[in-house]
C-alpha atoms as a PDB file:
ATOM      1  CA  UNK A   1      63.831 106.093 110.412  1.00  0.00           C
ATOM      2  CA  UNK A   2      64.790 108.598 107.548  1.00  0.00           C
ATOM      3  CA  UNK A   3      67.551 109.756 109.331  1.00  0.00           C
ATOM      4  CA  UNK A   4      68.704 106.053 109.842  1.00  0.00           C
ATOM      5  CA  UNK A   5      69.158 105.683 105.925  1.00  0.00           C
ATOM      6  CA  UNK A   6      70.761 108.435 105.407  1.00  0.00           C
ATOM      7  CA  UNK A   7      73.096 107.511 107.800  1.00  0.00           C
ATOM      8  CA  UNK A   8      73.676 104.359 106.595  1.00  0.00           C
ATOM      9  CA  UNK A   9      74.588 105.805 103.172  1.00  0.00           C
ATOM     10  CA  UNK A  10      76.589 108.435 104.194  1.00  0.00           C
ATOM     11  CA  UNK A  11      79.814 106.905 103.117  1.00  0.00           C
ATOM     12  CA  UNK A  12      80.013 106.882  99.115  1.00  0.00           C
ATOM     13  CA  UNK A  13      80.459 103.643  97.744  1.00  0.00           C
ATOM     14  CA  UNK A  14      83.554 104.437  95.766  1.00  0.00           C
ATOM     15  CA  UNK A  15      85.048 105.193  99.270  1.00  0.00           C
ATOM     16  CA  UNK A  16      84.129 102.044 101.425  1.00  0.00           C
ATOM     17  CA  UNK A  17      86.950  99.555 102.307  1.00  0.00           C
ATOM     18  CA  UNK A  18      85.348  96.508 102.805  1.00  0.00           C
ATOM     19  CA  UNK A  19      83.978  93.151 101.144  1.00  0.00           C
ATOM     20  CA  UNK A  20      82.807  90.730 103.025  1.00  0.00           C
ATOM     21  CA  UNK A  21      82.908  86.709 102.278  1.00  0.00           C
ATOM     22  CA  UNK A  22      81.217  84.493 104.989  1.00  0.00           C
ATOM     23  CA  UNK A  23      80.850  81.074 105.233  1.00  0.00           C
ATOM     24  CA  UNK A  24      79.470  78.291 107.862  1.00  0.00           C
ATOM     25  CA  UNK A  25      77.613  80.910 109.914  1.00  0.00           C
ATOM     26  CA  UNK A  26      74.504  82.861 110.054  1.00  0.00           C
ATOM     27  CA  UNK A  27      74.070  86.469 109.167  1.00  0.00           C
ATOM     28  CA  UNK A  28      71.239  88.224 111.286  1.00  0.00           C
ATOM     29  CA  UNK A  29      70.364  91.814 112.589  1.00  0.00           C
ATOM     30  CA  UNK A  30      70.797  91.914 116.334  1.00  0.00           C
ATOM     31  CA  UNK A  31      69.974  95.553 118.559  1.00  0.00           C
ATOM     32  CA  UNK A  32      69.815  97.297 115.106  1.00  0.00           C
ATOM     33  CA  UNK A  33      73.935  95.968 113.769  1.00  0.00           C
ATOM     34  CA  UNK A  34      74.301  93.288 111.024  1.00  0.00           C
ATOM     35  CA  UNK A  35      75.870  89.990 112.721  1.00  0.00           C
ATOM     36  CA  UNK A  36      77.301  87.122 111.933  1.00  0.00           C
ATOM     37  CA  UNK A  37      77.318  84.156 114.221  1.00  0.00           C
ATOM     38  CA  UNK A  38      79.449  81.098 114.452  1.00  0.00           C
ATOM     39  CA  UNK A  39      79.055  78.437 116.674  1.00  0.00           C
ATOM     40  CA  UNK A  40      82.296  77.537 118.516  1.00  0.00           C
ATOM     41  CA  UNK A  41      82.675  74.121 120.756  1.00  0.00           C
ATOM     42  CA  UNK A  42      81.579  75.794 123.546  1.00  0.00           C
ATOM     43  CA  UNK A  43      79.645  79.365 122.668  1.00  0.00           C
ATOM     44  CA  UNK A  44      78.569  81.178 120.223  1.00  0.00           C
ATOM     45  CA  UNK A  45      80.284  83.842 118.848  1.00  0.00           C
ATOM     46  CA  UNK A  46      78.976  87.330 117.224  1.00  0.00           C
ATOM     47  CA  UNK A  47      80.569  89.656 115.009  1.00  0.00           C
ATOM     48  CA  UNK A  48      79.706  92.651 113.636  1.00  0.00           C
ATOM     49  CA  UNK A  49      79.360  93.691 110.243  1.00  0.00           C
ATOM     50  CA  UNK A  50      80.131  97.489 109.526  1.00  0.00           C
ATOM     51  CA  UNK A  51      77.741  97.915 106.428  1.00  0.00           C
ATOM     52  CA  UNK A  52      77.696 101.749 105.949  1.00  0.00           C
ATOM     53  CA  UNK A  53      81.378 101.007 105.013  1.00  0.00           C
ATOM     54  CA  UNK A  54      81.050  97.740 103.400  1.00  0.00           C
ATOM     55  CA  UNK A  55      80.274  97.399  99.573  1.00  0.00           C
ATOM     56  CA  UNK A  56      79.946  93.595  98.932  1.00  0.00           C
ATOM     57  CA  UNK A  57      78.661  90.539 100.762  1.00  0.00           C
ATOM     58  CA  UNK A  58      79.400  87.756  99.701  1.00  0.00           C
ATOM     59  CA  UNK A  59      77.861  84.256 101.130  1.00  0.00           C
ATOM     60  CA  UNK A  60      79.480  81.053 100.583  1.00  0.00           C
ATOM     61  CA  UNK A  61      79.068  77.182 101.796  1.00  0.00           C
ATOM     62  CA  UNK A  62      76.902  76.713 105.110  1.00  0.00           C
ATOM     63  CA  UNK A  63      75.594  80.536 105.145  1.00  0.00           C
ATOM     64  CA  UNK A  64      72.190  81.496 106.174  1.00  0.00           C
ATOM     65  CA  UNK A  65      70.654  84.844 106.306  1.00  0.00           C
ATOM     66  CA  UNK A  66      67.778  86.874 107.616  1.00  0.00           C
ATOM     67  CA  UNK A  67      64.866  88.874 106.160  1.00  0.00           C
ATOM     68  CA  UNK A  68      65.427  91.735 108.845  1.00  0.00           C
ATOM     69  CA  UNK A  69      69.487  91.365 108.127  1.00  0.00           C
ATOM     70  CA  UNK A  70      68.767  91.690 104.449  1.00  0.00           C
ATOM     71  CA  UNK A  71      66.367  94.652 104.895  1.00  0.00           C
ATOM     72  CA  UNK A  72      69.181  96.623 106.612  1.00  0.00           C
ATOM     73  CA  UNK A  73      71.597  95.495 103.928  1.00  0.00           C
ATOM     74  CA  UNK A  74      69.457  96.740 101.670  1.00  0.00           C
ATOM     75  CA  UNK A  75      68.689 100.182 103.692  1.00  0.00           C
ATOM     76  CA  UNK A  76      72.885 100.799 103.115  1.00  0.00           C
ATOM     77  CA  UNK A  77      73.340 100.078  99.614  1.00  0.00           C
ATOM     78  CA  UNK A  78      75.004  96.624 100.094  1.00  0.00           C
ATOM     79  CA  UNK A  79      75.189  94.412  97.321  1.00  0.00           C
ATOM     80  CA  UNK A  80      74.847  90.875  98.747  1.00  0.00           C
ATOM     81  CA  UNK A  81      76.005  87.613  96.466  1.00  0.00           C
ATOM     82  CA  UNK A  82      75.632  84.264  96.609  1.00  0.00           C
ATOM     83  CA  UNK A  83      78.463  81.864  95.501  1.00  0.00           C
ATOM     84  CA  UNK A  84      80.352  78.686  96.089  1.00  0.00           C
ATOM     85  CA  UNK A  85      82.984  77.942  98.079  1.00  0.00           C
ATOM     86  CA  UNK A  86      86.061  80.527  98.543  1.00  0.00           C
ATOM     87  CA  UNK A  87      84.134  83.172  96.675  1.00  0.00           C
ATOM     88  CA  UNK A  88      83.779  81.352  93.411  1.00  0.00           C
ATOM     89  CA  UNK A  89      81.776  80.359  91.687  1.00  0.00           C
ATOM     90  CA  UNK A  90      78.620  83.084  91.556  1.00  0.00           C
ATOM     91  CA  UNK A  91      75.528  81.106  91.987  1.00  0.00           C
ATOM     92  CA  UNK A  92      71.715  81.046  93.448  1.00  0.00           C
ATOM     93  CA  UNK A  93      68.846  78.455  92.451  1.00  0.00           C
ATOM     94  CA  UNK A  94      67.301  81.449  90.024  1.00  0.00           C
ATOM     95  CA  UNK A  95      69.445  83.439  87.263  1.00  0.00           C
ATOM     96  CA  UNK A  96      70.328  85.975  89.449  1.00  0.00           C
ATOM     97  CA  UNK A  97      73.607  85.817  90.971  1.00  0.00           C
ATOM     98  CA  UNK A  98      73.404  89.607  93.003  1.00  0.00           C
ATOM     99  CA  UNK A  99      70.361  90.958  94.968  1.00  0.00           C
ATOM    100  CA  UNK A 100      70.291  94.093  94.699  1.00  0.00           C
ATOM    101  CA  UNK A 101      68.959  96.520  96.646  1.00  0.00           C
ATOM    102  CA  UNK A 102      65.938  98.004  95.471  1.00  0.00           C
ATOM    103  CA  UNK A 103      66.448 101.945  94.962  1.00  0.00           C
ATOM    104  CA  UNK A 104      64.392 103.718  92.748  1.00  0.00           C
ATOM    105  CA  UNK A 105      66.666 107.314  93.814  1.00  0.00           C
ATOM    106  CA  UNK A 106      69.448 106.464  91.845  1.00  0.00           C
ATOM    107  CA  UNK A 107      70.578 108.747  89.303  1.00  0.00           C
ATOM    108  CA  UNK A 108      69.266 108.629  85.988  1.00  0.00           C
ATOM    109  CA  UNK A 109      71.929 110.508  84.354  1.00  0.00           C
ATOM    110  CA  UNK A 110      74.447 107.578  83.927  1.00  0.00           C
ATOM    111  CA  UNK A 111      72.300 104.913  82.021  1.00  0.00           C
ATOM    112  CA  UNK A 112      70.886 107.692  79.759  1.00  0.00           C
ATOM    113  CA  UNK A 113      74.022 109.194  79.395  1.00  0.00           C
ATOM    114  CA  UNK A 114      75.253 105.573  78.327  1.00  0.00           C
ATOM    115  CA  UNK A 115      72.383 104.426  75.919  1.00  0.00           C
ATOM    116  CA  UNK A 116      72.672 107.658  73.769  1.00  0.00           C
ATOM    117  CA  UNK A 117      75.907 105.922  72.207  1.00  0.00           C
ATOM    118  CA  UNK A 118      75.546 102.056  72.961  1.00  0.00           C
ATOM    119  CA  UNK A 119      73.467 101.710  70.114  1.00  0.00           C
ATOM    120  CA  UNK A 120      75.943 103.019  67.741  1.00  0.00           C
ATOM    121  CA  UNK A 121      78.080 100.272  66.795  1.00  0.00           C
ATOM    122  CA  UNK A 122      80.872 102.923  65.729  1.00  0.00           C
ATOM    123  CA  UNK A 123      80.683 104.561  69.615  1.00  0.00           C
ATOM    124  CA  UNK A 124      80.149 101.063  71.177  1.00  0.00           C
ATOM    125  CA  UNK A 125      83.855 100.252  69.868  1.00  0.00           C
ATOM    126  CA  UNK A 126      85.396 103.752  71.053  1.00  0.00           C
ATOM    127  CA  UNK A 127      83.840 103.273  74.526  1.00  0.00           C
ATOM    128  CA  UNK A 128      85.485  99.727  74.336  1.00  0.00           C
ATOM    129  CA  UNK A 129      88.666 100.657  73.357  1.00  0.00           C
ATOM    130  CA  UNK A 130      88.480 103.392  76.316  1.00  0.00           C
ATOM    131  CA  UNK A 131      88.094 100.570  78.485  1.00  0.00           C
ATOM    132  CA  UNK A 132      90.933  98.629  77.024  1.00  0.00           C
ATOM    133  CA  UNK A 133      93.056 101.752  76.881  1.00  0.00           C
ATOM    134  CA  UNK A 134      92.464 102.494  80.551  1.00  0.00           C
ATOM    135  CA  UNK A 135      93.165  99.525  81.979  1.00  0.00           C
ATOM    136  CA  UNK A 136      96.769 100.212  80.585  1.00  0.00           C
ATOM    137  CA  UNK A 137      96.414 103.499  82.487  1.00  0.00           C
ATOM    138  CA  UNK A 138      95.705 101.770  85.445  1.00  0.00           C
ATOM    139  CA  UNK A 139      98.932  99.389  85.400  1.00  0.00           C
ATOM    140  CA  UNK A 140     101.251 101.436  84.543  1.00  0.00           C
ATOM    141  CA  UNK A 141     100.060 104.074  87.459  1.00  0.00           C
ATOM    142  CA  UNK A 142      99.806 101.104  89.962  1.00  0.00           C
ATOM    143  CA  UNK A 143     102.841  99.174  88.755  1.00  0.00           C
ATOM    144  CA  UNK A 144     105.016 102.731  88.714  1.00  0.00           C
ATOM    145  CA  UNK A 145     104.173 103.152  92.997  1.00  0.00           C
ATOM    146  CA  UNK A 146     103.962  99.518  94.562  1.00  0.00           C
ATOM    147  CA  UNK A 147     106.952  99.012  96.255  1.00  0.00           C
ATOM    148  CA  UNK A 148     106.175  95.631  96.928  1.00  0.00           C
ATOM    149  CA  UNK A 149     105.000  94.748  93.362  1.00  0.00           C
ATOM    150  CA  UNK A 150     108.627  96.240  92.563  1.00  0.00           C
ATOM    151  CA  UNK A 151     110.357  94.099  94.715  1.00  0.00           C
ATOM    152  CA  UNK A 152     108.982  91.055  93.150  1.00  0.00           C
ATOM    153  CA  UNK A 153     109.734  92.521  89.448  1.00  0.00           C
ATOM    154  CA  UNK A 154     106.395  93.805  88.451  1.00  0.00           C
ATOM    155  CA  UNK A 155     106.740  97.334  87.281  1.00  0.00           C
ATOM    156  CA  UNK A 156     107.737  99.517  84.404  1.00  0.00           C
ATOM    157  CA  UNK A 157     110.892  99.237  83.556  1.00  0.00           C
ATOM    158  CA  UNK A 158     110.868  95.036  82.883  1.00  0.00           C
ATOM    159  CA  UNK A 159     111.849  94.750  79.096  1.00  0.00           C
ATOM    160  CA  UNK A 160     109.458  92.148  78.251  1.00  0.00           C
ATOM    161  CA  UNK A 161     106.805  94.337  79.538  1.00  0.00           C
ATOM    162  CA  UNK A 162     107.265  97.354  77.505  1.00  0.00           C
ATOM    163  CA  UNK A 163     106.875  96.167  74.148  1.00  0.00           C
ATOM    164  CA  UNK A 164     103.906  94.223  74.944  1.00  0.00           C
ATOM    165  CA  UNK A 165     101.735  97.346  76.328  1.00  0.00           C
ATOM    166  CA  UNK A 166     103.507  99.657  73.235  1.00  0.00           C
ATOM    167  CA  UNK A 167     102.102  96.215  70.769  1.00  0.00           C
ATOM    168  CA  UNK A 168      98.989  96.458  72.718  1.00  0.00           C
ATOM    169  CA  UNK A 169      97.731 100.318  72.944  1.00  0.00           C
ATOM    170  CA  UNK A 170      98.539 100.172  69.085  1.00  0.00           C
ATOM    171  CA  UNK A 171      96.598  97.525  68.353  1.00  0.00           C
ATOM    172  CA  UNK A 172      94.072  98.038  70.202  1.00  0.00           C
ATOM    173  CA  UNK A 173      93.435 101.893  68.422  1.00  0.00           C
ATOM    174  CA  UNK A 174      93.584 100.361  65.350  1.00  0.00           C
ATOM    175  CA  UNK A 175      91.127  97.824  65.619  1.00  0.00           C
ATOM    176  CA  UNK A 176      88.398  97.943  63.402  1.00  0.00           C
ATOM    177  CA  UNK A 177      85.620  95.587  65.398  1.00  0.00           C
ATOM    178  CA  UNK A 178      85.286  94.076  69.065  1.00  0.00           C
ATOM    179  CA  UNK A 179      86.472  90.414  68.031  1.00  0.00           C
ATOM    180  CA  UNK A 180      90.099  92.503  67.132  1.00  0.00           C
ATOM    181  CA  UNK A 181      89.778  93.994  70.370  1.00  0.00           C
ATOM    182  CA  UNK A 182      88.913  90.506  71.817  1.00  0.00           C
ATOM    183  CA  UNK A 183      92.132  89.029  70.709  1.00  0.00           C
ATOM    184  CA  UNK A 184      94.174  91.733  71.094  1.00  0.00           C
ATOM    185  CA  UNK A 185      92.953  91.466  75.117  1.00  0.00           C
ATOM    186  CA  UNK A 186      93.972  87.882  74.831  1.00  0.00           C
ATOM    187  CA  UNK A 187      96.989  88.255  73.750  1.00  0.00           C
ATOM    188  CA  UNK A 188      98.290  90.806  76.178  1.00  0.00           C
ATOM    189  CA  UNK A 189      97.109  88.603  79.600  1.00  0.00           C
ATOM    190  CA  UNK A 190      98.991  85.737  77.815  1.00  0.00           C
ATOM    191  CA  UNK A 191     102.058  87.238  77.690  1.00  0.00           C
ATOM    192  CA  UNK A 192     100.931  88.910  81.424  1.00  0.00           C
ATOM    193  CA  UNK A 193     100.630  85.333  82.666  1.00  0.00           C
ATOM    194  CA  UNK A 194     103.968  84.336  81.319  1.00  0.00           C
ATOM    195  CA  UNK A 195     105.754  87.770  82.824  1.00  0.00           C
ATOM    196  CA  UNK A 196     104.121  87.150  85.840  1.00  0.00           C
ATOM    197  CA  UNK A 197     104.972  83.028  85.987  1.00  0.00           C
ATOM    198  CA  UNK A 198     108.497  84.421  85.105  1.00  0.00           C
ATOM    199  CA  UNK A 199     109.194  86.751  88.053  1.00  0.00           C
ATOM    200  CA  UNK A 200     108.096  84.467  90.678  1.00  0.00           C
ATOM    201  CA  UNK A 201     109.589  81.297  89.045  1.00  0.00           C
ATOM    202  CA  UNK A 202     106.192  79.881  88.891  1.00  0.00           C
ATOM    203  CA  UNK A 203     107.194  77.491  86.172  1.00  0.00           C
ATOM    204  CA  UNK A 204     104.827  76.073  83.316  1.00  0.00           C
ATOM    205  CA  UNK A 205     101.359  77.802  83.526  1.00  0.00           C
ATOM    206  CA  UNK A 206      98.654  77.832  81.424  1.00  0.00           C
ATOM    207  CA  UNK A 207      95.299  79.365  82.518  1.00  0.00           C
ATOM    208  CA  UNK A 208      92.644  77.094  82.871  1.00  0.00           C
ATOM    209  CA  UNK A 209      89.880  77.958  85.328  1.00  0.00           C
ATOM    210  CA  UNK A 210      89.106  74.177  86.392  1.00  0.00           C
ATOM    211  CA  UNK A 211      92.762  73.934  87.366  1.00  0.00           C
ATOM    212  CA  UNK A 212      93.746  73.115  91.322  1.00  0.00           C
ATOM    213  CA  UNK A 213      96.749  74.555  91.422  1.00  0.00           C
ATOM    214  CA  UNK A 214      97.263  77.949  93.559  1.00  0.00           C
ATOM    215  CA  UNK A 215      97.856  80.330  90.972  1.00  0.00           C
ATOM    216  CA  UNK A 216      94.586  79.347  88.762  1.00  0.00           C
ATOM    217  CA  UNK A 217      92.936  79.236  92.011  1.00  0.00           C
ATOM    218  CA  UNK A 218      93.785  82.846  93.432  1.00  0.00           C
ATOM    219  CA  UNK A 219      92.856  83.534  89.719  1.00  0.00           C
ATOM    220  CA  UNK A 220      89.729  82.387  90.207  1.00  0.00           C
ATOM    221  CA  UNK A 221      88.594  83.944  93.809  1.00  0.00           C
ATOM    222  CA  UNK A 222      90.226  87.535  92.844  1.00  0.00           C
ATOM    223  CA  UNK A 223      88.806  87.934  89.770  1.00  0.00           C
ATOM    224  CA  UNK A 224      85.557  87.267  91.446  1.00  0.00           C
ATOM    225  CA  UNK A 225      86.068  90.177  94.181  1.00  0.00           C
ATOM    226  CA  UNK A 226      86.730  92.535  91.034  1.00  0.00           C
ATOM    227  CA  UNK A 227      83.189  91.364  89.675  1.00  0.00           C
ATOM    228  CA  UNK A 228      81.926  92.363  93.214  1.00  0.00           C
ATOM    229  CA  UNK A 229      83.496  95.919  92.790  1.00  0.00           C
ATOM    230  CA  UNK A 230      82.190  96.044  88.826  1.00  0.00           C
ATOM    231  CA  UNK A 231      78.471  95.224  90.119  1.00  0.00           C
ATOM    232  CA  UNK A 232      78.613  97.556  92.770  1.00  0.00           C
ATOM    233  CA  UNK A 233      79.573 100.372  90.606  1.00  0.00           C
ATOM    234  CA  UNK A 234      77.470  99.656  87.960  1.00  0.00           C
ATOM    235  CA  UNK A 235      74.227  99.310  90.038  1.00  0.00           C
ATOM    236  CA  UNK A 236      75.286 102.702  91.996  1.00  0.00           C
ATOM    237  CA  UNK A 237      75.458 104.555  88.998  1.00  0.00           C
ATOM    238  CA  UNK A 238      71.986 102.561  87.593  1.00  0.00           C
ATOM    239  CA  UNK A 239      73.802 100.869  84.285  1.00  0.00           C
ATOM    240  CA  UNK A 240      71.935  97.825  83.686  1.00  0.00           C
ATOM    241  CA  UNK A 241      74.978  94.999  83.363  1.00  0.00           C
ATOM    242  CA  UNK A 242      73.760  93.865  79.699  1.00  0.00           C
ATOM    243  CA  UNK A 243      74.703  96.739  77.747  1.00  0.00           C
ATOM    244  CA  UNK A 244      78.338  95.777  77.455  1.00  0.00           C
ATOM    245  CA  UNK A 245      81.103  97.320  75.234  1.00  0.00           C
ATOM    246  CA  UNK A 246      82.865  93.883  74.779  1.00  0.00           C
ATOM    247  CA  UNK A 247      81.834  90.883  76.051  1.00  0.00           C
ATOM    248  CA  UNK A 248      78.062  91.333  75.470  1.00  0.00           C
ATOM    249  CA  UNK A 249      77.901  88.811  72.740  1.00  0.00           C
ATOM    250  CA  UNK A 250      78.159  85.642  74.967  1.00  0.00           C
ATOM    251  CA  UNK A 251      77.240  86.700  78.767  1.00  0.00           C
ATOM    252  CA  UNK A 252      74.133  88.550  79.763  1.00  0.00           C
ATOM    253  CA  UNK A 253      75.658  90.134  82.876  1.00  0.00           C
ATOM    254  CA  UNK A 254      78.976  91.267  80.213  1.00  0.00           C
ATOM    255  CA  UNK A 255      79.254  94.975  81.513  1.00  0.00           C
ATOM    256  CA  UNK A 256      79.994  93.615  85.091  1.00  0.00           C
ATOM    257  CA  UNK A 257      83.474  91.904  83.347  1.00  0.00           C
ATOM    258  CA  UNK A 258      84.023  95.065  80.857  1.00  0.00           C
ATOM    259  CA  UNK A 259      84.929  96.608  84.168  1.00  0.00           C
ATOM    260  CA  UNK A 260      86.046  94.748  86.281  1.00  0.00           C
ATOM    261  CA  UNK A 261      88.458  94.147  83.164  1.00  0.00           C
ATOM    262  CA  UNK A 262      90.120  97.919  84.310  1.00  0.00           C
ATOM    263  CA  UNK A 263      91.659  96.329  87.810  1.00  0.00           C
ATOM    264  CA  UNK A 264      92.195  92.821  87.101  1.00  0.00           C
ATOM    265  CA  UNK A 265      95.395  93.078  85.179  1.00  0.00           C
ATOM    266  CA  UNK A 266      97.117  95.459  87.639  1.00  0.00           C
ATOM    267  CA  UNK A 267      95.840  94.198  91.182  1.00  0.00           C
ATOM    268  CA  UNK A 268      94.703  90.721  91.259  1.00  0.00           C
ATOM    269  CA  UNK A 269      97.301  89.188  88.202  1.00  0.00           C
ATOM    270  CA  UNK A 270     100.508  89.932  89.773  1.00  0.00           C
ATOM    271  CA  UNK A 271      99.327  89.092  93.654  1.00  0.00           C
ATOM    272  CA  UNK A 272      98.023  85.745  92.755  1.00  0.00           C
ATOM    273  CA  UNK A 273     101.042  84.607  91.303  1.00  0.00           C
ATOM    274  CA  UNK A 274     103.326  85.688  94.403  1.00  0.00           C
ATOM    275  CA  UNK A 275     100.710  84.742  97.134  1.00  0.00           C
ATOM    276  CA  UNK A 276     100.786  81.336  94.954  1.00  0.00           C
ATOM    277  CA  UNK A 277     104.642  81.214  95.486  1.00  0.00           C
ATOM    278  CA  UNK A 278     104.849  82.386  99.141  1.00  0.00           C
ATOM    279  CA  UNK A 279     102.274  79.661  99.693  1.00  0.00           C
ATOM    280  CA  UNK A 280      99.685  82.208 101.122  1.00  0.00           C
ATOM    281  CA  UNK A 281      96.148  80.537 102.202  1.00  0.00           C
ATOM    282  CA  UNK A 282      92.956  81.713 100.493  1.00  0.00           C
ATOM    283  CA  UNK A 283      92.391  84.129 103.082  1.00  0.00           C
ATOM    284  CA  UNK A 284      95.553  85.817 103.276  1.00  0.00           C
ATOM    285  CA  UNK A 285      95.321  86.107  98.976  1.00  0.00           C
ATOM    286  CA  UNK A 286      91.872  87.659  99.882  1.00  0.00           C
ATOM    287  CA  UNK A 287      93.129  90.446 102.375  1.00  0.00           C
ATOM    288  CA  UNK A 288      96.058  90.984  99.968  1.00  0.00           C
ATOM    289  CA  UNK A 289      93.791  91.723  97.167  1.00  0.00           C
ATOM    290  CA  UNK A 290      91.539  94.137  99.976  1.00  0.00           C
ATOM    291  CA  UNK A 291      93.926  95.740 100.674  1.00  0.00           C
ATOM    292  CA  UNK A 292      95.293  96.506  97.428  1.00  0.00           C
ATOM    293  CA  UNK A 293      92.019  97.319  96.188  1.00  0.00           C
ATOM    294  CA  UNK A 294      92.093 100.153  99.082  1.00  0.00           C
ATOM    295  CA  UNK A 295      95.763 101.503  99.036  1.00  0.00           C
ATOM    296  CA  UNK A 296      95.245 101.797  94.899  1.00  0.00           C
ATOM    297  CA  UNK A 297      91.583 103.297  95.074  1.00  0.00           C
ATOM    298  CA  UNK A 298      90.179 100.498  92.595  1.00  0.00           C
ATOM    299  CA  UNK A 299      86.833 101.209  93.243  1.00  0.00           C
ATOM    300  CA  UNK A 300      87.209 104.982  92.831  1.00  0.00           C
ATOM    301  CA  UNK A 301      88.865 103.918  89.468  1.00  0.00           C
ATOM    302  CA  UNK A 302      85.882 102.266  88.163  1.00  0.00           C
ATOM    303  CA  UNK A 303      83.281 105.287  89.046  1.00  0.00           C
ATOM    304  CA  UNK A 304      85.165 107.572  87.337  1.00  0.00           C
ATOM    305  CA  UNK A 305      86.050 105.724  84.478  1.00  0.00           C
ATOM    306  CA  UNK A 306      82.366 104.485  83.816  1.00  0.00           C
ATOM    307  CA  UNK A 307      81.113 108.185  84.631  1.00  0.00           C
ATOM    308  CA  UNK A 308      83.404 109.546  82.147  1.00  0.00           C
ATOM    309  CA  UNK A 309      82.176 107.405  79.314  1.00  0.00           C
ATOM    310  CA  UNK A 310      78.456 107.416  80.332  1.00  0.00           C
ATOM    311  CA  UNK A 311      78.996 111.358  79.669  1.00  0.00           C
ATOM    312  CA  UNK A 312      81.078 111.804  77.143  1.00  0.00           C
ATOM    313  CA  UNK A 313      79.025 114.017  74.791  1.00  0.00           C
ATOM    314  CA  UNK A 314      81.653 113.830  71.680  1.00  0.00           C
ATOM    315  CA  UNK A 315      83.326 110.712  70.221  1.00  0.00           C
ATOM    316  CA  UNK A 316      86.368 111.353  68.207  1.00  0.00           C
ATOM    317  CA  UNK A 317      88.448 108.806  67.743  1.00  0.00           C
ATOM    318  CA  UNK A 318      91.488 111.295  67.642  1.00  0.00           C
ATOM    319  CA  UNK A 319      90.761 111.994  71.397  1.00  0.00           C
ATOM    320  CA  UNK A 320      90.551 108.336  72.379  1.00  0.00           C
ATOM    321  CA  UNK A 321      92.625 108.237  74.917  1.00  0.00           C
ATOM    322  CA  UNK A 322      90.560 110.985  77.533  1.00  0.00           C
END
C-alpha cells in the first residue's frame, strides 16, 4: 500500500497538467481508478480521472462523491473544491471552501521560513511588493512569446501598455503601506481591462462580478481556476492561506488571491476578453485557460515565486526586485 502512495505522488504538483471541473455526475473509485459516471439515455458512461497528474477537482451543480473516491484523492495530493455552477462561486454548507488532504509530511521549511518576516510590518510590504513586482515579470515574459496573444494585440510593444507597467513598477516601489499598493493594483487592471476591451473591440466594459455578460463571466470562472492553482501551491508548500501580504485585511483565505494575483493578469485577462469576442462556450474558455496555464508553466511560477520569498533570509529594499 506504501508503494501505492508513493506512486500516486510521484508527479510534483508544480508539474501536473490537469484541473478537473465536474458537474451532473458522480465521482467514485472503481478497480482502484477515480471515476466519474454520467448517466446517458440509454447507459451509463465511466470516465477516468488521472489523479497522480491532476492538481484540482473541482465539483459543481448535481455532483456527488464517494468516501473511498475521496480517500484516493486524498492518497495523491488532490485538492478537491466545492463550488457553484461553471466553477464559480467557491462554496460548501461549512466555512471551508477546499478539503484538503490531510498530510502531516509536508515540509516545514516554507511556513517557518515565511512567519520569520510576516510579522514585520516593514518585510510584510517588501514581500508584497515582490508579489506585485512579479506579476509584471510574469506578463511581460508571457506577453513577449504568445504568438496568439500577439496576434490579437496583447504584447509588449502596444503604446498604451508601456507607460502603464513603467507608472506601475514605480509606484508600486515607492509605496509606503499596502492600501498604496492596493490602489496602485487597481489602477493598473483598470487600464488592463480597457487595453484588453480595446484590442478585441469589446466596447464599454466595466468590471462588475454580478454582470452576465461573457467577458465578466470568463472573468469570473478563470480567476477561480487561478485560486485552484494558488491553494494548491500554498497547501503543498504548508503556508496556511491567512497570512497574506495584501489582501489579509478583509478575507481570511487572502494568501490564496496574493498569488493567484501573479497569473491572473497575464493568462486569464487577455483570454477572457477574446474567447468573449470569438463567442467561445464556457468550456472552450476553460481548456483555453488549461492550456495556457500548461504551455506558460503557471503553476511552476507560483512555487518558485512563493519559495523564494518564504526563504529569503535578507530584506533590502534596494534588492527588491530578486
Amino acid at each position: 500500500m506504501m508503494e501505492q502512495l508513493t506512486d500516486l505522488k510521484a508527479i510534483l504538483h508544480s508539474k501536473r497538467a490537469n484541473i478537473y471541473y465536474l458537474e451532473k455526475c458522480r465521482v467514485m473509485q472503481k478497480d482502484g481508478r477515480v471515476l466519474y459516471l454520467t448517466e446517458a439515455s440509454k447507459e451509463n458512461l465511466y470516465f477516468n480521472i488521472p489523479i497522480a497528474n491532476t492538481t484540482v477537482l473541482l465539483l459543481g451543480n448535481g455532483t456527488s462523491i464517494t468516501q473511498a473516491a475521496m480517500r484516493m484523492l486524498a492518497s495523491a495530493g488532490v485538492l478537491v473544491g466545492f463550488c457553484g455552477g461553471g466553477g464559480t462561486p467557491l462554496l460548501m454548507a461549512t466555512e471551508i471552501e477546499w478539503l484538503s488532504p490531510q498530510s502531516e509530511y509536508r515540509p516545514t521549511e516554507y511556513v517557518q521560513g515565511w512567519m520569520s518576516f510576516w510579522f514585520d510590518p516593514e518585510k510584510r510590504l517588501l514581500a508584497a511588493k515582490q508579489f506585485q513586482l512579479a506579476r509584471i515579470e510574469f506578463m511581460q515574459k508571457v506577453w513577449s512569446k504568445d504568438k496568439d496573444l500577439q496576434l490579437q494585440g496583447f504584447n509588449l510593444n502596444d503604446d498604451t501598455l508601456v507607460p502603464a507597467l513603467d507608472r506601475f513598477t514605480l509606484k508600486t516601489e515607492n509605496a509606503m503601506t499596502v492600501t498604496e499598493l492596493l490602489q496602485v493594483e487597481a489602477q493598473l487592471t483598470k487600464n488592463l481591462y480597457k487595453i484588453a476591451a480595446n484590442h478585441t473591440q469589446y466596447g464599454d466594459f466595466v468590471r462588475t462580478r454580478e454582470a452576465e455578460d461573457n467577458a465578466n463571466a470568463f472573468l469570473n470562472h478563470g480567476n477561480y481556476l487561478a485560486y485552484g492553482l494558488a491553494a494548491t501551491t500554498l497547501w503543498v508548500l504548508g503556508i496556511p492561506h491567512g497570512f497574506a501580504v495584501m489582501h489579509g485585511k478583509t478575507r481570511r483565505g487572502a494568501l490564496v488571491f496574493d498569488v493567484a494575483d501573479l497569473i491572473k493578469d497575464s493568462l486569464i485577462l487577455p483570454w477572457a476578453f477574446i474567447c468573449a469576442k470569438e463567442g467561445a462556450t464556457e468550456q472552450e474558455f476553460r481548456q483555453q485557460c488549461l492550456q495556457a496555464f500548461t504551455d506558460h508553466k503557471a503553476l511552476d511560477f507560483m512555487f518558485d515565486k512563493v519559495k523564494s520569498i518564504a526563504m529569503k533570509s535578507d530584506w533590502d529594499e534596494e534588492d527588491l526586485s530578486k
